[in-house]
Protein backbone atom coordinates (compact mmCIF):
# COMPACT_ATOMS: atom_id res chain seq x y z
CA UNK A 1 5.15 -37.42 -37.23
CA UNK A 2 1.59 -38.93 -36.58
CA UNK A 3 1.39 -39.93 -40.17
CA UNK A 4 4.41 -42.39 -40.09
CA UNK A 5 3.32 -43.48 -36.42
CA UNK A 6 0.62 -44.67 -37.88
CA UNK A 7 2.11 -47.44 -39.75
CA UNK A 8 3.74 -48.94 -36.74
CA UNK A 9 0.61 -49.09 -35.06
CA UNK A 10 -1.04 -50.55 -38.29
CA UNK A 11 1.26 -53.88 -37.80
CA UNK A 12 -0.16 -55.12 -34.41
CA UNK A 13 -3.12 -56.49 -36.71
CA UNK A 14 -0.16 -59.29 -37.80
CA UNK A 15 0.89 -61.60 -35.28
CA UNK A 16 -1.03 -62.00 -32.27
CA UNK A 17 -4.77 -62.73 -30.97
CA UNK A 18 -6.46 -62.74 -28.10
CA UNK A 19 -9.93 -64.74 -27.14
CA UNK A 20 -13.03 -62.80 -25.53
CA UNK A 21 -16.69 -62.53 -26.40
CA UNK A 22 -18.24 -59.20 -24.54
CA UNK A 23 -17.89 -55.38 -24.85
CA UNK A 24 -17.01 -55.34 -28.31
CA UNK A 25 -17.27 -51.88 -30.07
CA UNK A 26 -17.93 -51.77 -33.77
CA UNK A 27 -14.93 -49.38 -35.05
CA UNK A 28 -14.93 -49.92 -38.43
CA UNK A 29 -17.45 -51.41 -41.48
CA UNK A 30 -16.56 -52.04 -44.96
CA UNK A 31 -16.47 -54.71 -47.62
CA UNK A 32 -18.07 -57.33 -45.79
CA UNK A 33 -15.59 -57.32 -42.61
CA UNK A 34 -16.23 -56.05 -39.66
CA UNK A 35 -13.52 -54.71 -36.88
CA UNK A 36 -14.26 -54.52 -33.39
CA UNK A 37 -12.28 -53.00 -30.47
CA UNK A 38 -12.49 -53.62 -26.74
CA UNK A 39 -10.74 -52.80 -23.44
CA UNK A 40 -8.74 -55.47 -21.73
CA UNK A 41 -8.31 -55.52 -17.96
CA UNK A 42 -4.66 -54.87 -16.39
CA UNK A 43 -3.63 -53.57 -20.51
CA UNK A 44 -3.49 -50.08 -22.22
CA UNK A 45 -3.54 -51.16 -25.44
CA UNK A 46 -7.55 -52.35 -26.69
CA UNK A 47 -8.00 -55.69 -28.25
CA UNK A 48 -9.23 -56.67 -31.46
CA UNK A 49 -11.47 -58.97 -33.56
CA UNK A 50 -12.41 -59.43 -37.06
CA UNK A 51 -15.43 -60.77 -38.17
CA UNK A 52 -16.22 -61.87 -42.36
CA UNK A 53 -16.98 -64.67 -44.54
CA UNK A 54 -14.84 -65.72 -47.18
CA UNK A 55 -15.10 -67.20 -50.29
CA UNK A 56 -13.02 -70.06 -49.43
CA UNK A 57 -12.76 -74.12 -48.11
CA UNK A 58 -11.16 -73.81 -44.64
CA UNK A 59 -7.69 -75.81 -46.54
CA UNK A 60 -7.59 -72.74 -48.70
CA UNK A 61 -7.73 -70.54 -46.16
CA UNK A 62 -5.45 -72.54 -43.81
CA UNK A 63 -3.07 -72.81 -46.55
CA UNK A 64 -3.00 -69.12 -46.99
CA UNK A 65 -1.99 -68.91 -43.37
CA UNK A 66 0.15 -71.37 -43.11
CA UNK A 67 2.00 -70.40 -46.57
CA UNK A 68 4.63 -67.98 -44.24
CA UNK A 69 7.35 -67.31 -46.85
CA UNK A 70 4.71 -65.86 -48.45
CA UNK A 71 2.67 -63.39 -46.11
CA UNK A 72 3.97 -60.46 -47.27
CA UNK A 73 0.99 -60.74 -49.48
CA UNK A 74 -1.57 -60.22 -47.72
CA UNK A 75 -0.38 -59.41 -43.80
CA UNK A 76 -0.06 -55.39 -43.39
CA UNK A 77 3.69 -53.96 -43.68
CA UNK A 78 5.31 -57.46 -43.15
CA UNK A 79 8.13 -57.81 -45.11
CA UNK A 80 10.43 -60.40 -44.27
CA UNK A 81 8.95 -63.90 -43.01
CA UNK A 82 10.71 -67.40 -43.00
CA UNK A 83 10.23 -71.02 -40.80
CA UNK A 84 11.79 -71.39 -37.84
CA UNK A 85 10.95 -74.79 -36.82
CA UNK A 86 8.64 -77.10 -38.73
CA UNK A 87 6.96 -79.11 -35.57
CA UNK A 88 3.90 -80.73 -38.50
CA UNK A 89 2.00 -79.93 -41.67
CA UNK A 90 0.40 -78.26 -38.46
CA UNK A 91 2.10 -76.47 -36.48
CA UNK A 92 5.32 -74.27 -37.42
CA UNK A 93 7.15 -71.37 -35.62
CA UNK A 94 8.07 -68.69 -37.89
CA UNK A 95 10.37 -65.35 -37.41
CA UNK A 96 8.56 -62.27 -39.36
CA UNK A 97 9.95 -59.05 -39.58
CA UNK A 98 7.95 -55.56 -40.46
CA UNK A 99 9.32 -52.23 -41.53
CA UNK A 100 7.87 -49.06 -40.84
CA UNK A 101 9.36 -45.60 -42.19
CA UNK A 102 11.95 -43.52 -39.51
CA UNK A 103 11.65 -42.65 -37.01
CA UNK A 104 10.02 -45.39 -35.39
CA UNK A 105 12.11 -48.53 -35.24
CA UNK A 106 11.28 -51.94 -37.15
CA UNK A 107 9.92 -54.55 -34.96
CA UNK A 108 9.70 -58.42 -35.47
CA UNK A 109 8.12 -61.51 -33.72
CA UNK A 110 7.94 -64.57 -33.45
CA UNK A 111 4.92 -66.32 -33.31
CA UNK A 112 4.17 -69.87 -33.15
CA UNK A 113 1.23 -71.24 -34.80
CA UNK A 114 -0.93 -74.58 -33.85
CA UNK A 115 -4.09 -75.77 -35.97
CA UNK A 116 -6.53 -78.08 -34.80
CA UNK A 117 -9.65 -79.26 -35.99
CA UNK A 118 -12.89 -80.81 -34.12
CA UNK A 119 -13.78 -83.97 -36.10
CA UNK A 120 -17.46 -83.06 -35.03
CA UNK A 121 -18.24 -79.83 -36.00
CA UNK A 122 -15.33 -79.24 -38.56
CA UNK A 123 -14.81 -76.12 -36.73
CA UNK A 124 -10.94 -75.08 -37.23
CA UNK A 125 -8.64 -73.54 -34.38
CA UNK A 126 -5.19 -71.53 -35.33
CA UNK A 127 -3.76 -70.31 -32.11
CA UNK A 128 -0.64 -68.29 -32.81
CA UNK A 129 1.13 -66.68 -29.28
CA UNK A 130 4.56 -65.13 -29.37
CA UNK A 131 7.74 -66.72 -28.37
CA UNK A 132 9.73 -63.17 -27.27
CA UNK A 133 13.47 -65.25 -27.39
CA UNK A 134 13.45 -68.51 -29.82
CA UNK A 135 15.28 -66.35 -32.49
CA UNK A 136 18.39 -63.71 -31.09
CA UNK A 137 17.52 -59.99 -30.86
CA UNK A 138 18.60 -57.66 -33.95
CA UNK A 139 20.39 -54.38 -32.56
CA UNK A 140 17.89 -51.62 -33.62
CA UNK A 141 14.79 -53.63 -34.19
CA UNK A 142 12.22 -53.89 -31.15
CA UNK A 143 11.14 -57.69 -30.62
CA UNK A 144 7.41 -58.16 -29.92
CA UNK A 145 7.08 -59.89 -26.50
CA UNK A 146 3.78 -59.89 -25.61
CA UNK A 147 0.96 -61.08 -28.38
CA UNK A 148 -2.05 -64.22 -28.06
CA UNK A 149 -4.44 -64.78 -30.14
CA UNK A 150 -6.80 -67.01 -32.25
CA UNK A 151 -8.44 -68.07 -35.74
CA UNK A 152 -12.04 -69.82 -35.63
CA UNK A 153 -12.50 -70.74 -38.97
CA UNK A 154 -16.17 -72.61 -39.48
CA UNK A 155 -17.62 -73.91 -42.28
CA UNK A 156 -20.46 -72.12 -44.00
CA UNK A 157 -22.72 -73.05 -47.37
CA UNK A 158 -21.86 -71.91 -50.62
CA UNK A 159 -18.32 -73.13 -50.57
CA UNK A 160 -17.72 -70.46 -48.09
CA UNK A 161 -15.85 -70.07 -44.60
CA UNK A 162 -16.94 -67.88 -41.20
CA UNK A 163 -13.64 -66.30 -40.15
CA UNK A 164 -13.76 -64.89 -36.04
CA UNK A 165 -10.11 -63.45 -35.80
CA UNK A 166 -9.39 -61.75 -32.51
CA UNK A 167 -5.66 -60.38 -31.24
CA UNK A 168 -4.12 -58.63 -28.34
CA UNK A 169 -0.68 -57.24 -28.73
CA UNK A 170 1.65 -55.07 -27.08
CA UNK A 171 4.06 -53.36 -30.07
CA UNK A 172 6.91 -52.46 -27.73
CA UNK A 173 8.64 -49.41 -27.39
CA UNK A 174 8.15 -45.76 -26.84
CA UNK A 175 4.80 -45.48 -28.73
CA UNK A 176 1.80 -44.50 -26.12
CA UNK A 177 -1.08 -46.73 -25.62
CA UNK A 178 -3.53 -43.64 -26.41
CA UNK A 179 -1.76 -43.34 -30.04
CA UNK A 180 -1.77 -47.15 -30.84
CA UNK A 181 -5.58 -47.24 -29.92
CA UNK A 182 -6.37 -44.43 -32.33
CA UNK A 183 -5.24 -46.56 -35.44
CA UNK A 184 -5.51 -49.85 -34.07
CA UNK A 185 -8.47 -51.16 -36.02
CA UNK A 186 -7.06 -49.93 -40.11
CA UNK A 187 -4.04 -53.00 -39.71
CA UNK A 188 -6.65 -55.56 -39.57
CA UNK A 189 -8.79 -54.27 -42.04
CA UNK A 190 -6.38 -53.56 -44.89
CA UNK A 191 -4.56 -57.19 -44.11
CA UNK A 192 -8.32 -58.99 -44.59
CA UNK A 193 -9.02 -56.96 -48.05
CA UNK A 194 -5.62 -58.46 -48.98
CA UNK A 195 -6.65 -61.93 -47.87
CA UNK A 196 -9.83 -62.05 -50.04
CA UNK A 197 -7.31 -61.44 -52.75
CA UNK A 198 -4.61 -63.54 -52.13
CA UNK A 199 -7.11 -66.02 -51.18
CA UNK A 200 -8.12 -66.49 -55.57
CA UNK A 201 -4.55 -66.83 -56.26
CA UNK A 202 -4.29 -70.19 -58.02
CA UNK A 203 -1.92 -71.57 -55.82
CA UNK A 204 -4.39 -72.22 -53.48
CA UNK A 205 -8.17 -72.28 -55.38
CA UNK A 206 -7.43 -76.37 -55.25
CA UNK A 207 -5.94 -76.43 -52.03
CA UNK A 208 -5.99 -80.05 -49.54
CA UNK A 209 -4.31 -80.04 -46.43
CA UNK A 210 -4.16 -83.89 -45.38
CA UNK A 211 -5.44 -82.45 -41.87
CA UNK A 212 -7.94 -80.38 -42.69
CA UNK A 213 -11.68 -82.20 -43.77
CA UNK A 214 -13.35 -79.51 -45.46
């Protein structure tokens, strides 16, 4: 039973982040990323941040992001992802759904996703929160409700890219707090092995995003 809960608590590492810089507890180490975990105040469920370079120009890796009909690549256990509302090249809202084995139930989101860029310090912003009701309910699939979070993407030599990724996210449901923390840092650190991969697919090794200045 623990073994399949684990895979709804992986998915948590998909859709949400959430912004704070103390109290972070290394949880896990390997292949050049790094996954913290910390307590939030008034929540039961920890937070999270990721911490890596990649070998990347912040349009590649924005484009990987961005690219939502085709996250199923990289983002743990999603399996279903399409546009909901194209606002700009920059901003898009986007249903995703993500299937775990019985007897937990599926869940989906959907999360809405701004980047912005400071024309001094080329440092890039994604901020991606939840919308809980743009997109009607599905009988027998939970609906994420409450998920923030944040990309800082900055520019580093050798053609390279400083990724600070940090989420908070309530998965819904029956599942307790003490279980989700358990496995709460593996999500985030299989989806960012399958980044660094999907990031040298040659769709996007010459990648330019007209509002990105790498």
């Amino acid at each position: 039973m623990y073994k399949k809960l684990t895979f709804l608590l992986l998915l948590v590492a998909q859709f949400a982040w959430a912004n704070t810089d103390s109290n972070w507890n290394l949880d896990k180490d390997d292949d050049g990323i790094r996954v913290y975990t910390r307590n939030i105040a008034n929540s039961k469920v920890k937070a999270i941040k990721v911490e890596c370079y990649l070998d990347a120009t912040p349009s590649q890796l924005v484009s990987v992001i961005m690219d939502i009909n085709n996250e199923d690549g990289w983002v743990y256990h999603a399996t279903e992802s399409h546009v909901v509302k194209q606002v700009s090249p920059a901003e898009v809202y986007y249903y995703s759904l993500v299937k775990v084995p019985w007897p937990v139930k599926n869940r989906d989101f959907i999360a809405h996703i701004k980047v912005s860029q400071n024309p001094a310090t080329k440092v890039i912003t994604v901020d991606a929160p939840c919308v809980a009701d743009m997109v009607p309910r599905k009988s027998g699939i939970v609906r994420i409700e409450e998920s923030t979070g944040q990309w800082i993407i900055t520019p580093a030599d050798g053609g390279r890219v400083k990724v600070s990724y940090t989420l908070h996210s309530d998965p819904g449901g029956d599942v307790p707090a003490w279980l989700t923390n358990m496995f709460i840092a593996q999500g985030p650190m299989e989806s960012f092995k399958k980044l660094k991969v999907q990031l040298q697919k040659p769709v996007y090794k010459n990648a330019k995003l007209s509002y990105i200045v790498d």
